[in-house]
Protein backbone atom coordinates (compact mmCIF):
# COMPACT_ATOMS: atom_id res chain seq x y z
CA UNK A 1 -3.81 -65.10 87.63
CA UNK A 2 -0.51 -63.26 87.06
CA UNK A 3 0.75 -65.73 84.19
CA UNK A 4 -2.59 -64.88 82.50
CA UNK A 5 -1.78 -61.18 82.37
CA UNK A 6 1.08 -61.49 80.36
CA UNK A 7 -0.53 -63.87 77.88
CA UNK A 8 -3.62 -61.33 77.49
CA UNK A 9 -1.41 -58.76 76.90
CA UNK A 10 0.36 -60.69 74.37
CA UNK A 11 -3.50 -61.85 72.79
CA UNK A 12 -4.58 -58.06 72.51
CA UNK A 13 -1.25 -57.04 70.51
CA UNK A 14 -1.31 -59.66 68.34
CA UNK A 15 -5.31 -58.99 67.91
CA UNK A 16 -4.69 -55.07 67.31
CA UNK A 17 -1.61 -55.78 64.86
CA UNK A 18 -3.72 -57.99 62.99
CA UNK A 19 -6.63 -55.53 62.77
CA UNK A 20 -4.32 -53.06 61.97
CA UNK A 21 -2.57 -54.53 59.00
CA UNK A 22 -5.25 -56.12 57.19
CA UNK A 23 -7.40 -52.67 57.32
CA UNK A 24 -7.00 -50.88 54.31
CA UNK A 25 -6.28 -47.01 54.37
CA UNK A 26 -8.81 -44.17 53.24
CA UNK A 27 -7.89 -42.70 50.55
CA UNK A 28 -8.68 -38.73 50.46
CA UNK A 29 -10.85 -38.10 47.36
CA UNK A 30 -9.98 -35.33 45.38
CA UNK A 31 -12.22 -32.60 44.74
CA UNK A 32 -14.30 -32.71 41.34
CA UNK A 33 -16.90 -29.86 42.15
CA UNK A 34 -16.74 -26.21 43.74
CA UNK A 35 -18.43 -26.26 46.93
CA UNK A 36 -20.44 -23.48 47.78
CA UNK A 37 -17.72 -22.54 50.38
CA UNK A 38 -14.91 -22.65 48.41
CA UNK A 39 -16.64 -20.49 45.63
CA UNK A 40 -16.64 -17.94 48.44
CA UNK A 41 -13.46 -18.57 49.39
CA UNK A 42 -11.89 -18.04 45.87
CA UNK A 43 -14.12 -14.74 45.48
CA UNK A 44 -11.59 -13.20 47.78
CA UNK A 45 -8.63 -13.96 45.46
CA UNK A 46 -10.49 -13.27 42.72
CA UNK A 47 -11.11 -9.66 43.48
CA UNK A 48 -7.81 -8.20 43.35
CA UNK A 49 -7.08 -9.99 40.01
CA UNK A 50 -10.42 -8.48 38.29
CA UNK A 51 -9.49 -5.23 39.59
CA UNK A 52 -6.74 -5.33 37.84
CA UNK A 53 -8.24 -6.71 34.84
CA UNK A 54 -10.34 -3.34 34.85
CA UNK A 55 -7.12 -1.20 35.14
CA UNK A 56 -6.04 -2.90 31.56
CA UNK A 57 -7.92 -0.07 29.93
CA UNK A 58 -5.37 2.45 31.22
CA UNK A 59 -2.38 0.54 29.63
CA UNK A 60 -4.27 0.14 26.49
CA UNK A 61 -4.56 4.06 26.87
CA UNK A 62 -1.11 4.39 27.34
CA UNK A 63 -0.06 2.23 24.77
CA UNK A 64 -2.66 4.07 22.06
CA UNK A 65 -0.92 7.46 23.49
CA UNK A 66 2.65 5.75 23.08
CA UNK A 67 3.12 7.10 26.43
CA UNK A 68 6.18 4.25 26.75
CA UNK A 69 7.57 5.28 30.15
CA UNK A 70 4.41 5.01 32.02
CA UNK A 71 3.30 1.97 30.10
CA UNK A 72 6.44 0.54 32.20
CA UNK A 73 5.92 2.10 34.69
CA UNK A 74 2.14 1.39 34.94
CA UNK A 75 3.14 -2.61 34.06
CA UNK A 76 5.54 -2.45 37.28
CA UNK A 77 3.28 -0.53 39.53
CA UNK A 78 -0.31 -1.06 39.73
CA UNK A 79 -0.24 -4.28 38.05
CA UNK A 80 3.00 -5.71 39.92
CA UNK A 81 1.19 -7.60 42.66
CA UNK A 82 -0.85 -9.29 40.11
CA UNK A 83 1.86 -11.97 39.91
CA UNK A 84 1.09 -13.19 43.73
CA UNK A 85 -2.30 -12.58 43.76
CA UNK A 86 -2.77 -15.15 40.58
CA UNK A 87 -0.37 -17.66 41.98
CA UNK A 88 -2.75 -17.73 44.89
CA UNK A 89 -5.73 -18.13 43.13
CA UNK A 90 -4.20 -20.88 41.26
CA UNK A 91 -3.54 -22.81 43.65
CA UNK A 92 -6.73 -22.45 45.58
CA UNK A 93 -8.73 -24.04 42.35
CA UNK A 94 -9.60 -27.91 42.14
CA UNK A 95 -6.60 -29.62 41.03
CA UNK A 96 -7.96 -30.61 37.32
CA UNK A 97 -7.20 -26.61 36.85
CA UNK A 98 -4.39 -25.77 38.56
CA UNK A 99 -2.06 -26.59 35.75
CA UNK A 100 -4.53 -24.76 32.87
CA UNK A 101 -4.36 -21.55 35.36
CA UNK A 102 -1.02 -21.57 35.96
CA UNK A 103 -0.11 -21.87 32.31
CA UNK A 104 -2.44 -18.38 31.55
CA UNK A 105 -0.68 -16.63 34.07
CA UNK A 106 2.43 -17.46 32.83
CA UNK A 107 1.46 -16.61 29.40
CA UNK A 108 -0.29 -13.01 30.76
CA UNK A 109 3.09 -12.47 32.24
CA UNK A 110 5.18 -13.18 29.17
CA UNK A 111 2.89 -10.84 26.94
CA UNK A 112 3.66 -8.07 29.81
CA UNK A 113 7.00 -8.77 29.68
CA UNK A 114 7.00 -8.00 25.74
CA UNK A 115 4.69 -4.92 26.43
CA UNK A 116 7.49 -3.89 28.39
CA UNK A 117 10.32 -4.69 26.06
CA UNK A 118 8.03 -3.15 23.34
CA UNK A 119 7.70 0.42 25.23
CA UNK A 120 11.39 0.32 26.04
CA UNK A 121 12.23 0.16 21.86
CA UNK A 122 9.23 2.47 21.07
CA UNK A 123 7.30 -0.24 19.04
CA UNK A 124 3.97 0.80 18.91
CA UNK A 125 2.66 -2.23 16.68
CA UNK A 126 4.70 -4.59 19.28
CA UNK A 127 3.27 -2.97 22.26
CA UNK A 128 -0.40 -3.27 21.04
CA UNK A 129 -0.39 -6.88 19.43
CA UNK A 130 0.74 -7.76 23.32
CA UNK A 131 -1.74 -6.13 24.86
CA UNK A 132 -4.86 -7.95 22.85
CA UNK A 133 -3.02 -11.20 23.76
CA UNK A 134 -2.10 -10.69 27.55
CA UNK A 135 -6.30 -9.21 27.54
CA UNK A 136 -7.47 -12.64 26.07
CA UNK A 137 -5.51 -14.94 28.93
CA UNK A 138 -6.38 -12.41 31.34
CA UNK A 139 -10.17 -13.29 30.56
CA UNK A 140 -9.55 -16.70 30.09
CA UNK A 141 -7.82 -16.84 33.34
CA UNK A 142 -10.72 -14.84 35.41
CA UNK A 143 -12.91 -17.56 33.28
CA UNK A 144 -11.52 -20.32 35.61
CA UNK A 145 -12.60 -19.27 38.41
CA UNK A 146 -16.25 -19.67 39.35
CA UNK A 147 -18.57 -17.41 40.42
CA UNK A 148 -21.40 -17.42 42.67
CA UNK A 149 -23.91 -16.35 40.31
């Protein structure tokens, strides 16, 4: 009996590395749809980023009122957390969109970056023809991410 224990030993490894290699791993599947959970989840980063999307009116006021110092002001205040709050939302969508998202944000913040450099030099015409673009990635970025209705 105790030369058999070694030998069954040696059996059951050889039987559990063979099972082991010739199994094939799982691969994780990648999301294709919204789930009804992570709709909800992304509501919560959504939020903040249509909020801010509402406060877009006021800069369009300022700009109209070429108010420049609180247009950059107003750019660096209330809508200076915008920045973190899309990059979280991005990264919380399926992966297909990620890239698309990420891209409109970027572009958002280049056309507030011009708004900016537009109120510093007093161009009205500048100022404005930034604002209607950074307004239509702004929408097409709150597009992206679904809703529960």
């Amino acid at each position: 009996m105790k030369k058999l224990r070694p030998i069954l030993s040696l059996v059951l490894v050889l039987v559990t590395t063979l099972l082991v290699s010739c199994s094939s791993p799982t691969k994780a599947k990648i999301p294709t749809v919204y789930t009804p959970e992570k709709i909800e989840q992304l509501q919560m980063y959504r939020a903040p980023i249509a909020e801010a999307r509402e406060k877009m009116a006021t800069l369009e006021e300022l700009i109209q009122n070429e108010n420049w110092v609180d247009t950059r002001t107003f750019i660096h205040g209330p809508l200076g957390g915008l920045r973190q709050s899309m990059a979280s939302a991005s990264t919380r969508l399926l992966q297909k969109d990620q890239k698309t998202a990420q891209s409109l944000a970027r572009e958002l913040f280049t056309h507030f970056e011009r708004i900016d450099a537009a109120a510093k030099e007093r161009n009205y015409n500048a100022a404005q023809a930034q604002y209607f673009e950074a307004i239509k990635d702004f929408d097409a970025y709150l597009d992206m991410i679904p809703t529960n209705s």
